[in-house]
C-alpha atoms as a PDB file:
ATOM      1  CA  UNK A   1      19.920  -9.758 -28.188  1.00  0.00           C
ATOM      2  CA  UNK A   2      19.603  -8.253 -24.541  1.00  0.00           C
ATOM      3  CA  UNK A   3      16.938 -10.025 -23.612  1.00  0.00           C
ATOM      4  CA  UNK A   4      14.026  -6.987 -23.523  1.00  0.00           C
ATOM      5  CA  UNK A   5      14.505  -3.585 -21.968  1.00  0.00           C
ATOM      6  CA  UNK A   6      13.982  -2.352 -18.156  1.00  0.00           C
ATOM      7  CA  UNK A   7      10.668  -1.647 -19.181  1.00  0.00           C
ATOM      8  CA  UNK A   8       9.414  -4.880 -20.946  1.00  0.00           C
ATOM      9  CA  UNK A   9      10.967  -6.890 -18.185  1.00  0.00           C
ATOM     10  CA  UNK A  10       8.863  -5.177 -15.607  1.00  0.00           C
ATOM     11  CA  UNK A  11       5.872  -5.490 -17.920  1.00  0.00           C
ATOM     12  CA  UNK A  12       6.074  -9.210 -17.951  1.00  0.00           C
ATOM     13  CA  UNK A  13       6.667  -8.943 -14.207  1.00  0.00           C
ATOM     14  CA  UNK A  14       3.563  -7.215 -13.519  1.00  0.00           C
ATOM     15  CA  UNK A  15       1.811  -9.741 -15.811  1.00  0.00           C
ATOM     16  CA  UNK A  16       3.274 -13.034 -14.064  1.00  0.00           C
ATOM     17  CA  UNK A  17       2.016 -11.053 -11.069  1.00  0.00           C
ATOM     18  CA  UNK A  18      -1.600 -10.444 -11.755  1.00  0.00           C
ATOM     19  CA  UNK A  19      -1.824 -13.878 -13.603  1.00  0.00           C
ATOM     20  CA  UNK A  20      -1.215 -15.291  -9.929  1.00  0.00           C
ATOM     21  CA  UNK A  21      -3.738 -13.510  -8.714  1.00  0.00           C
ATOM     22  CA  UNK A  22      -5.904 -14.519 -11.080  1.00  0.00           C
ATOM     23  CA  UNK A  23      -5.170 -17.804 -10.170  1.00  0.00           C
ATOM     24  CA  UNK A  24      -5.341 -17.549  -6.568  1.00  0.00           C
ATOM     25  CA  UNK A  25      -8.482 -15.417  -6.619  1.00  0.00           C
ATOM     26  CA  UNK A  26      -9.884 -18.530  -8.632  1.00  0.00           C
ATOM     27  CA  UNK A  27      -9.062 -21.153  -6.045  1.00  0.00           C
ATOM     28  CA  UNK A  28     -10.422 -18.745  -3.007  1.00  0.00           C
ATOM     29  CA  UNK A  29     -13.308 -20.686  -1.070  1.00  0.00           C
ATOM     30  CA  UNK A  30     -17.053 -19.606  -0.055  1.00  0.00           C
ATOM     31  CA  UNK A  31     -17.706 -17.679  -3.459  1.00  0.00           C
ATOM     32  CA  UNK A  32     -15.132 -15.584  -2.473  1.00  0.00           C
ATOM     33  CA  UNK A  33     -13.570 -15.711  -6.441  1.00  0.00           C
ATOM     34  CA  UNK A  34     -16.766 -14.169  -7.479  1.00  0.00           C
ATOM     35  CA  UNK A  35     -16.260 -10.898  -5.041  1.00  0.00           C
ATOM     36  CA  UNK A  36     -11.946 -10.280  -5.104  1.00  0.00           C
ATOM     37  CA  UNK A  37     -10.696  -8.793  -8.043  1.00  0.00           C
ATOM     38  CA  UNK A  38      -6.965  -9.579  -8.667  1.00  0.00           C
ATOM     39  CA  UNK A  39      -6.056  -6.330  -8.097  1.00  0.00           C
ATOM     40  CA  UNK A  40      -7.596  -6.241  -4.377  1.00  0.00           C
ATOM     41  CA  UNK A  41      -5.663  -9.367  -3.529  1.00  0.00           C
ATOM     42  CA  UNK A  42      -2.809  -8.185  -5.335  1.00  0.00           C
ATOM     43  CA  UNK A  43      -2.773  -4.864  -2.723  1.00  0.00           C
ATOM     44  CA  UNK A  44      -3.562  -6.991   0.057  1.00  0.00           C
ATOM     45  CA  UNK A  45      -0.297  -8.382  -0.805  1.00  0.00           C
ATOM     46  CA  UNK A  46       1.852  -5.675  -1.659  1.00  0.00           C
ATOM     47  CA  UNK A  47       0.121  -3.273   1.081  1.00  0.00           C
ATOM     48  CA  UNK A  48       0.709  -6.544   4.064  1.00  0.00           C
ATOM     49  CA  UNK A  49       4.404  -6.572   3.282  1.00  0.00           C
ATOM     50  CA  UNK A  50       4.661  -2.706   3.335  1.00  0.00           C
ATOM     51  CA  UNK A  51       2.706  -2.307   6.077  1.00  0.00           C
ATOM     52  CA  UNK A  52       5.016  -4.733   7.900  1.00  0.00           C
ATOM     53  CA  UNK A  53       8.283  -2.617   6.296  1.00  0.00           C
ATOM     54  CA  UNK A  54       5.948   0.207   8.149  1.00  0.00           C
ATOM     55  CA  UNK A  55       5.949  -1.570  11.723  1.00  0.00           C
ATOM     56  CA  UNK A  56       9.322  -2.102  11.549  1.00  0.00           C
ATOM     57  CA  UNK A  57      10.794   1.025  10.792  1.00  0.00           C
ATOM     58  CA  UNK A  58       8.048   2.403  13.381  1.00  0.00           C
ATOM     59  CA  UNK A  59       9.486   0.039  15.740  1.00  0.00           C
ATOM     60  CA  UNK A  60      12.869   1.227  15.106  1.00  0.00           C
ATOM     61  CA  UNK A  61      12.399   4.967  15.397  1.00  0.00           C
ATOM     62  CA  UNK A  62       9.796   5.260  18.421  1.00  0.00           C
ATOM     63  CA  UNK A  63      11.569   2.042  20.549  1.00  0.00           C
ATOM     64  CA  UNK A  64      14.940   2.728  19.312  1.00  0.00           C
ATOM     65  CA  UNK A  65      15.436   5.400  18.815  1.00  0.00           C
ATOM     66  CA  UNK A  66      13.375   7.393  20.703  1.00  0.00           C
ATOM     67  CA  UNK A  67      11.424   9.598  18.662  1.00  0.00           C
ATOM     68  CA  UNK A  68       7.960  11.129  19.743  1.00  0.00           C
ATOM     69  CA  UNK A  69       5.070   8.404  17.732  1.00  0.00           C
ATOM     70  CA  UNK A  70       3.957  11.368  15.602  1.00  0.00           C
ATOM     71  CA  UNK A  71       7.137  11.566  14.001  1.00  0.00           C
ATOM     72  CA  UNK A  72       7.589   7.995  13.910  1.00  0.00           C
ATOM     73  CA  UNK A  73       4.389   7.530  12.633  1.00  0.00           C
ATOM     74  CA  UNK A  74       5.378   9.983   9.625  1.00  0.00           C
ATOM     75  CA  UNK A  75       8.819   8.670   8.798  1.00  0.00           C
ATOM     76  CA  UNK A  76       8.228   4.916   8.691  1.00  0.00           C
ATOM     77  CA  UNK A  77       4.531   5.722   6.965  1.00  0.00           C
ATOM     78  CA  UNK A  78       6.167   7.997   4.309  1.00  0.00           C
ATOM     79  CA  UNK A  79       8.956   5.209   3.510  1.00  0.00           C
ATOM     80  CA  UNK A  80       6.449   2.122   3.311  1.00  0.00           C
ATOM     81  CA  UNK A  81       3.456   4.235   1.128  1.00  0.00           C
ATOM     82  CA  UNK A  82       6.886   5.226  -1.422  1.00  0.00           C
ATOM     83  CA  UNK A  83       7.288   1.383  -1.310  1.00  0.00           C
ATOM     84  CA  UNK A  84       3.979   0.663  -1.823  1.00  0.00           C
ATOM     85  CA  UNK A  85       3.264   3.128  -4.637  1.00  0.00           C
ATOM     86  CA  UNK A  86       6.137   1.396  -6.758  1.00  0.00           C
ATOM     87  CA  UNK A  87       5.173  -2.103  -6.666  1.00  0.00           C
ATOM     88  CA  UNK A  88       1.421  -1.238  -7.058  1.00  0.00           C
ATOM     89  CA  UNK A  89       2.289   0.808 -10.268  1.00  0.00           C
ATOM     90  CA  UNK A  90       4.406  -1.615 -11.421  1.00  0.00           C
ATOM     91  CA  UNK A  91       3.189  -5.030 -10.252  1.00  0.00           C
ATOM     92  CA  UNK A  92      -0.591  -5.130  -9.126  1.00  0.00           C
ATOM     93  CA  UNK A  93      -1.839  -2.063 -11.758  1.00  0.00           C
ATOM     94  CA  UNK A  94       0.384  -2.630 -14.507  1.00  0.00           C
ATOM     95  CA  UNK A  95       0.010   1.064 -14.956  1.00  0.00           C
ATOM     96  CA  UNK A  96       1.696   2.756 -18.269  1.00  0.00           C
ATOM     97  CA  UNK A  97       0.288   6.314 -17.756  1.00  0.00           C
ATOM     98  CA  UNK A  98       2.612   9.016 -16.753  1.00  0.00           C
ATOM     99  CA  UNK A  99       4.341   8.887 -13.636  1.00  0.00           C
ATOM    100  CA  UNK A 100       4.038  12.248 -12.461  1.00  0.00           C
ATOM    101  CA  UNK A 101       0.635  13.200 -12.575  1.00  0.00           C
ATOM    102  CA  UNK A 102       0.076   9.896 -10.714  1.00  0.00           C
ATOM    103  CA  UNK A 103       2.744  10.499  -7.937  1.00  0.00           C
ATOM    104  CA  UNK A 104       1.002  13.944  -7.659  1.00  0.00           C
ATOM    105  CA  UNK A 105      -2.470  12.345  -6.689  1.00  0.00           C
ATOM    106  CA  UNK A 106      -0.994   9.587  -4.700  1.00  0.00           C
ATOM    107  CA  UNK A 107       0.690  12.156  -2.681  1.00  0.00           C
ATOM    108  CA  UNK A 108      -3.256  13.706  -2.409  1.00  0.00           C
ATOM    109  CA  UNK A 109      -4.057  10.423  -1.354  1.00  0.00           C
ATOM    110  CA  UNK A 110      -1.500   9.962   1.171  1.00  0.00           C
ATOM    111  CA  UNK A 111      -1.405  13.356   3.186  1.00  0.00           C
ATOM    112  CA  UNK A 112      -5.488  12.770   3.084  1.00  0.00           C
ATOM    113  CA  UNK A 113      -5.005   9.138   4.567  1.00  0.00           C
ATOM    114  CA  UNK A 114      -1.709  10.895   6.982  1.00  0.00           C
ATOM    115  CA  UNK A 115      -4.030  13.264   8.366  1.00  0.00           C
ATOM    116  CA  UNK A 116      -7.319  11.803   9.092  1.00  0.00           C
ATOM    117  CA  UNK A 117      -6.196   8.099   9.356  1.00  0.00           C
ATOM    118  CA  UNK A 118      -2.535   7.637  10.696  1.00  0.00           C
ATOM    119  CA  UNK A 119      -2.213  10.253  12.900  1.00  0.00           C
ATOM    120  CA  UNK A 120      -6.189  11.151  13.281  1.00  0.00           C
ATOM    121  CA  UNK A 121      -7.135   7.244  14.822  1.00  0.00           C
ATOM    122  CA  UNK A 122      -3.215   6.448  15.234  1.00  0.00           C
ATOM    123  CA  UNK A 123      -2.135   9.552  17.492  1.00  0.00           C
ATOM    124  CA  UNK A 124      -6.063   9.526  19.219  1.00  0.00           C
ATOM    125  CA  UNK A 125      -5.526   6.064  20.339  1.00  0.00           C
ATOM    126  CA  UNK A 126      -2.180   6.151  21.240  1.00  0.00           C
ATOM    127  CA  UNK A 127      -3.136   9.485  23.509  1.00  0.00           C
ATOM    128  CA  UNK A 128      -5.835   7.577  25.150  1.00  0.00           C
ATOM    129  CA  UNK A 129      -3.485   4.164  26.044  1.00  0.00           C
ATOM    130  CA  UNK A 130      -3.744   2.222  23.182  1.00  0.00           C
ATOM    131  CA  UNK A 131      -0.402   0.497  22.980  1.00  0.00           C
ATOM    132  CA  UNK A 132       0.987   2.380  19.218  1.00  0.00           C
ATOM    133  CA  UNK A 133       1.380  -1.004  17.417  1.00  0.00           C
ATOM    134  CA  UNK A 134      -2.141  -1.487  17.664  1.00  0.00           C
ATOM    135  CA  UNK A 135      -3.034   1.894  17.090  1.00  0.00           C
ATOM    136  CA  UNK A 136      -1.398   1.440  13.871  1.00  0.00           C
ATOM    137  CA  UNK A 137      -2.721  -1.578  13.560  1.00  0.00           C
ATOM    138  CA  UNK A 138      -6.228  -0.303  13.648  1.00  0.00           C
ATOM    139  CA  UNK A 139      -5.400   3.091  11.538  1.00  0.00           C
ATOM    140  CA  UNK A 140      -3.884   0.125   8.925  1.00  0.00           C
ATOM    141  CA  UNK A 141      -7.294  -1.225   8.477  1.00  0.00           C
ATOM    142  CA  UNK A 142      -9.179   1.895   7.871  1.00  0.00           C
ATOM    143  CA  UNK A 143      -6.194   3.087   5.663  1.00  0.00           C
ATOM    144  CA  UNK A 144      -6.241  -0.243   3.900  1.00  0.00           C
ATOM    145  CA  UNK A 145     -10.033   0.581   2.315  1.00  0.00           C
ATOM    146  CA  UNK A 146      -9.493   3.697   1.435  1.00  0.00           C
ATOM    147  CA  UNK A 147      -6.033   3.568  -0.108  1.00  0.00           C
ATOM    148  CA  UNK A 148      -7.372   0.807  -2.461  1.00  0.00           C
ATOM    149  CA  UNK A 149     -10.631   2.532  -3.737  1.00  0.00           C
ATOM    150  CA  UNK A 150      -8.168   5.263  -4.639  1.00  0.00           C
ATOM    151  CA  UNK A 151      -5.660   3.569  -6.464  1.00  0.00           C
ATOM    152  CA  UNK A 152      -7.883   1.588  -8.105  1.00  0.00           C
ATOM    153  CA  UNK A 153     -10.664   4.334  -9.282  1.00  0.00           C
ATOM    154  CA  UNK A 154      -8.460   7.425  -9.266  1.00  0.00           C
ATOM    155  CA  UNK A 155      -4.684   7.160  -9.588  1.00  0.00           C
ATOM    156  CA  UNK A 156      -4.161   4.024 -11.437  1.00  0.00           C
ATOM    157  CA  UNK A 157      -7.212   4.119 -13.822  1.00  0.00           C
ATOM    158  CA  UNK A 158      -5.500   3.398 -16.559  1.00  0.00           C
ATOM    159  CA  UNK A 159      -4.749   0.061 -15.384  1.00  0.00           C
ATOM    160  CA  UNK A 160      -5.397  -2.906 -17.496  1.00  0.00           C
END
Protein backbone atom coordinates (compact mmCIF):
# COMPACT_ATOMS: atom_id res chain seq x y z
CA UNK A 1 0.00 0.00 0.00
CA UNK A 2 1.39 3.57 -0.99
CA UNK A 3 -0.79 5.35 0.80
CA UNK A 4 -3.10 7.02 -2.29
CA UNK A 5 -1.70 8.59 -5.43
CA UNK A 6 -0.46 12.37 -6.13
CA UNK A 7 -3.81 12.95 -7.09
CA UNK A 8 -5.99 11.55 -4.18
CA UNK A 9 -3.61 13.13 -1.75
CA UNK A 10 -4.27 16.53 -3.16
CA UNK A 11 -7.97 15.71 -3.28
CA UNK A 12 -8.14 15.18 0.41
CA UNK A 13 -6.01 18.31 0.69
CA UNK A 14 -8.36 20.45 -1.03
CA UNK A 15 -11.14 18.87 1.08
CA UNK A 16 -9.39 19.43 4.64
CA UNK A 17 -9.08 22.88 3.05
CA UNK A 18 -12.58 23.89 2.23
CA UNK A 19 -13.87 21.94 5.36
CA UNK A 20 -11.91 24.81 7.29
CA UNK A 21 -13.51 27.19 5.61
CA UNK A 22 -16.55 25.88 6.20
CA UNK A 23 -15.81 26.01 9.60
CA UNK A 24 -14.43 29.34 9.85
CA UNK A 25 -17.09 30.88 7.62
CA UNK A 26 -19.49 29.33 10.37
CA UNK A 27 -17.90 31.00 13.36
CA UNK A 28 -17.63 34.58 11.36
CA UNK A 29 -19.59 37.34 13.45
CA UNK A 30 -22.45 39.98 12.39
CA UNK A 31 -24.29 37.42 9.98
CA UNK A 32 -21.36 37.43 8.14
CA UNK A 33 -21.63 33.19 7.76
CA UNK A 34 -24.81 33.81 5.97
CA UNK A 35 -23.03 36.14 3.10
CA UNK A 36 -19.10 34.30 2.63
CA UNK A 37 -19.07 31.30 0.79
CA UNK A 38 -16.04 29.05 1.61
CA UNK A 39 -14.68 29.54 -1.49
CA UNK A 40 -14.50 33.54 -1.11
CA UNK A 41 -12.68 33.12 2.17
CA UNK A 42 -10.76 30.41 0.85
CA UNK A 43 -9.32 33.11 -2.07
CA UNK A 44 -9.06 35.70 0.40
CA UNK A 45 -6.60 33.37 1.77
CA UNK A 46 -4.77 31.99 -0.95
CA UNK A 47 -4.96 35.46 -3.00
CA UNK A 48 -3.48 37.51 0.68
CA UNK A 49 -0.48 35.22 0.72
CA UNK A 50 0.13 35.59 -3.08
CA UNK A 51 -0.44 38.93 -3.16
CA UNK A 52 2.19 39.30 -0.42
CA UNK A 53 4.66 36.70 -2.63
CA UNK A 54 3.59 39.68 -5.24
CA UNK A 55 4.93 42.68 -2.98
CA UNK A 56 7.85 41.02 -2.36
CA UNK A 57 9.15 40.06 -5.51
CA UNK A 58 7.89 43.72 -6.60
CA UNK A 59 9.96 44.95 -3.88
CA UNK A 60 12.86 43.06 -5.03
CA UNK A 61 12.90 43.94 -8.70
CA UNK A 62 11.85 47.80 -8.66
CA UNK A 63 14.05 48.59 -5.11
CA UNK A 64 16.63 46.11 -5.85
CA UNK A 65 17.12 45.75 -8.54
CA UNK A 66 16.24 48.55 -10.32
CA UNK A 67 13.82 47.81 -12.86
CA UNK A 68 11.29 50.43 -14.35
CA UNK A 69 7.58 49.56 -12.04
CA UNK A 70 5.96 48.46 -15.31
CA UNK A 71 8.17 45.69 -15.62
CA UNK A 72 8.21 45.01 -12.08
CA UNK A 73 4.74 45.19 -11.91
CA UNK A 74 4.60 42.34 -14.73
CA UNK A 75 7.24 39.98 -13.42
CA UNK A 76 6.31 39.72 -9.74
CA UNK A 77 2.32 39.84 -10.92
CA UNK A 78 2.89 37.02 -13.48
CA UNK A 79 4.82 34.79 -10.74
CA UNK A 80 2.18 35.34 -7.80
CA UNK A 81 -1.24 34.91 -10.30
CA UNK A 82 0.87 31.26 -11.52
CA UNK A 83 0.93 30.76 -7.69
CA UNK A 84 -2.34 31.64 -7.17
CA UNK A 85 -3.94 29.70 -10.03
CA UNK A 86 -2.40 26.37 -8.51
CA UNK A 87 -3.55 26.48 -5.07
CA UNK A 88 -7.02 27.83 -6.11
CA UNK A 89 -7.40 24.81 -8.56
CA UNK A 90 -6.20 22.60 -6.25
CA UNK A 91 -7.12 23.78 -2.75
CA UNK A 92 -10.07 26.40 -2.63
CA UNK A 93 -12.02 24.92 -6.08
CA UNK A 94 -11.22 21.44 -5.82
CA UNK A 95 -11.41 21.62 -9.55
CA UNK A 96 -11.12 18.11 -11.63
CA UNK A 97 -11.85 19.57 -15.13
CA UNK A 98 -9.08 19.78 -17.58
CA UNK A 99 -6.22 21.82 -16.95
CA UNK A 100 -5.69 23.38 -20.12
CA UNK A 101 -8.72 24.84 -21.20
CA UNK A 102 -8.75 26.38 -17.69
CA UNK A 103 -5.12 27.79 -17.80
CA UNK A 104 -6.25 29.17 -21.24
CA UNK A 105 -9.13 31.35 -19.64
CA UNK A 106 -7.21 32.19 -16.58
CA UNK A 107 -4.61 33.57 -18.78
CA UNK A 108 -7.91 35.68 -20.41
CA UNK A 109 -8.49 36.60 -17.04
CA UNK A 110 -5.17 37.71 -16.14
CA UNK A 111 -3.92 39.86 -19.21
CA UNK A 112 -7.70 41.45 -18.79
CA UNK A 113 -6.98 42.17 -14.97
CA UNK A 114 -2.83 43.12 -16.25
CA UNK A 115 -4.12 45.62 -18.49
CA UNK A 116 -6.92 47.52 -17.06
CA UNK A 117 -6.13 46.86 -13.31
CA UNK A 118 -2.31 46.44 -12.54
CA UNK A 119 -0.85 48.57 -14.80
CA UNK A 120 -4.20 50.71 -15.78
CA UNK A 121 -4.76 52.06 -11.73
CA UNK A 122 -1.13 50.66 -10.75
CA UNK A 123 1.09 52.57 -13.46
CA UNK A 124 -1.74 55.80 -13.33
CA UNK A 125 -1.10 56.19 -9.73
CA UNK A 126 2.31 55.57 -9.57
CA UNK A 127 2.71 58.38 -12.58
CA UNK A 128 0.78 60.80 -10.56
CA UNK A 129 2.97 60.21 -6.98
CA UNK A 130 1.35 57.54 -5.47
CA UNK A 131 4.12 55.73 -3.67
CA UNK A 132 3.97 51.97 -6.01
CA UNK A 133 3.25 49.81 -2.90
CA UNK A 134 0.13 51.49 -2.52
CA UNK A 135 -0.60 51.74 -5.97
CA UNK A 136 -0.52 48.10 -5.92
CA UNK A 137 -2.12 48.05 -3.02
CA UNK A 138 -5.13 49.78 -4.40
CA UNK A 139 -4.96 47.91 -8.02
CA UNK A 140 -4.96 44.58 -5.40
CA UNK A 141 -8.36 45.50 -4.25
CA UNK A 142 -10.03 46.11 -7.49
CA UNK A 143 -8.15 42.98 -8.87
CA UNK A 144 -9.24 41.05 -5.83
CA UNK A 145 -13.25 41.35 -7.00
CA UNK A 146 -12.85 40.68 -10.19
CA UNK A 147 -10.39 37.80 -10.16
CA UNK A 148 -12.84 35.95 -7.80
CA UNK A 149 -16.16 36.40 -9.81
CA UNK A 150 -14.06 34.84 -12.55
CA UNK A 151 -12.72 31.94 -11.04
CA UNK A 152 -15.60 31.20 -9.39
CA UNK A 153 -18.35 31.65 -12.37
CA UNK A 154 -16.07 31.06 -15.35
CA UNK A 155 -12.82 29.12 -15.00
CA UNK A 156 -13.42 26.89 -12.14
CA UNK A 157 -17.17 26.07 -12.67
CA UNK A 158 -16.84 22.80 -12.28
CA UNK A 159 -15.98 23.16 -8.79
CA UNK A 160 -17.72 21.21 -6.18
Amino acid sequence: MTGGTKADNRSDLGQRFHALMEVVVRWLPFGLSKIVAPSLLGFALINGFTFAVDLVLLTVFRSGMGLPVPVAFTVAYVLAFGLSFVLNRALNFRSHAPVGPQAGLYAVAILINYLALILGVGSALAAIGVQYHLSRIVAGACEAAFMYSVMRWIIFRDAK
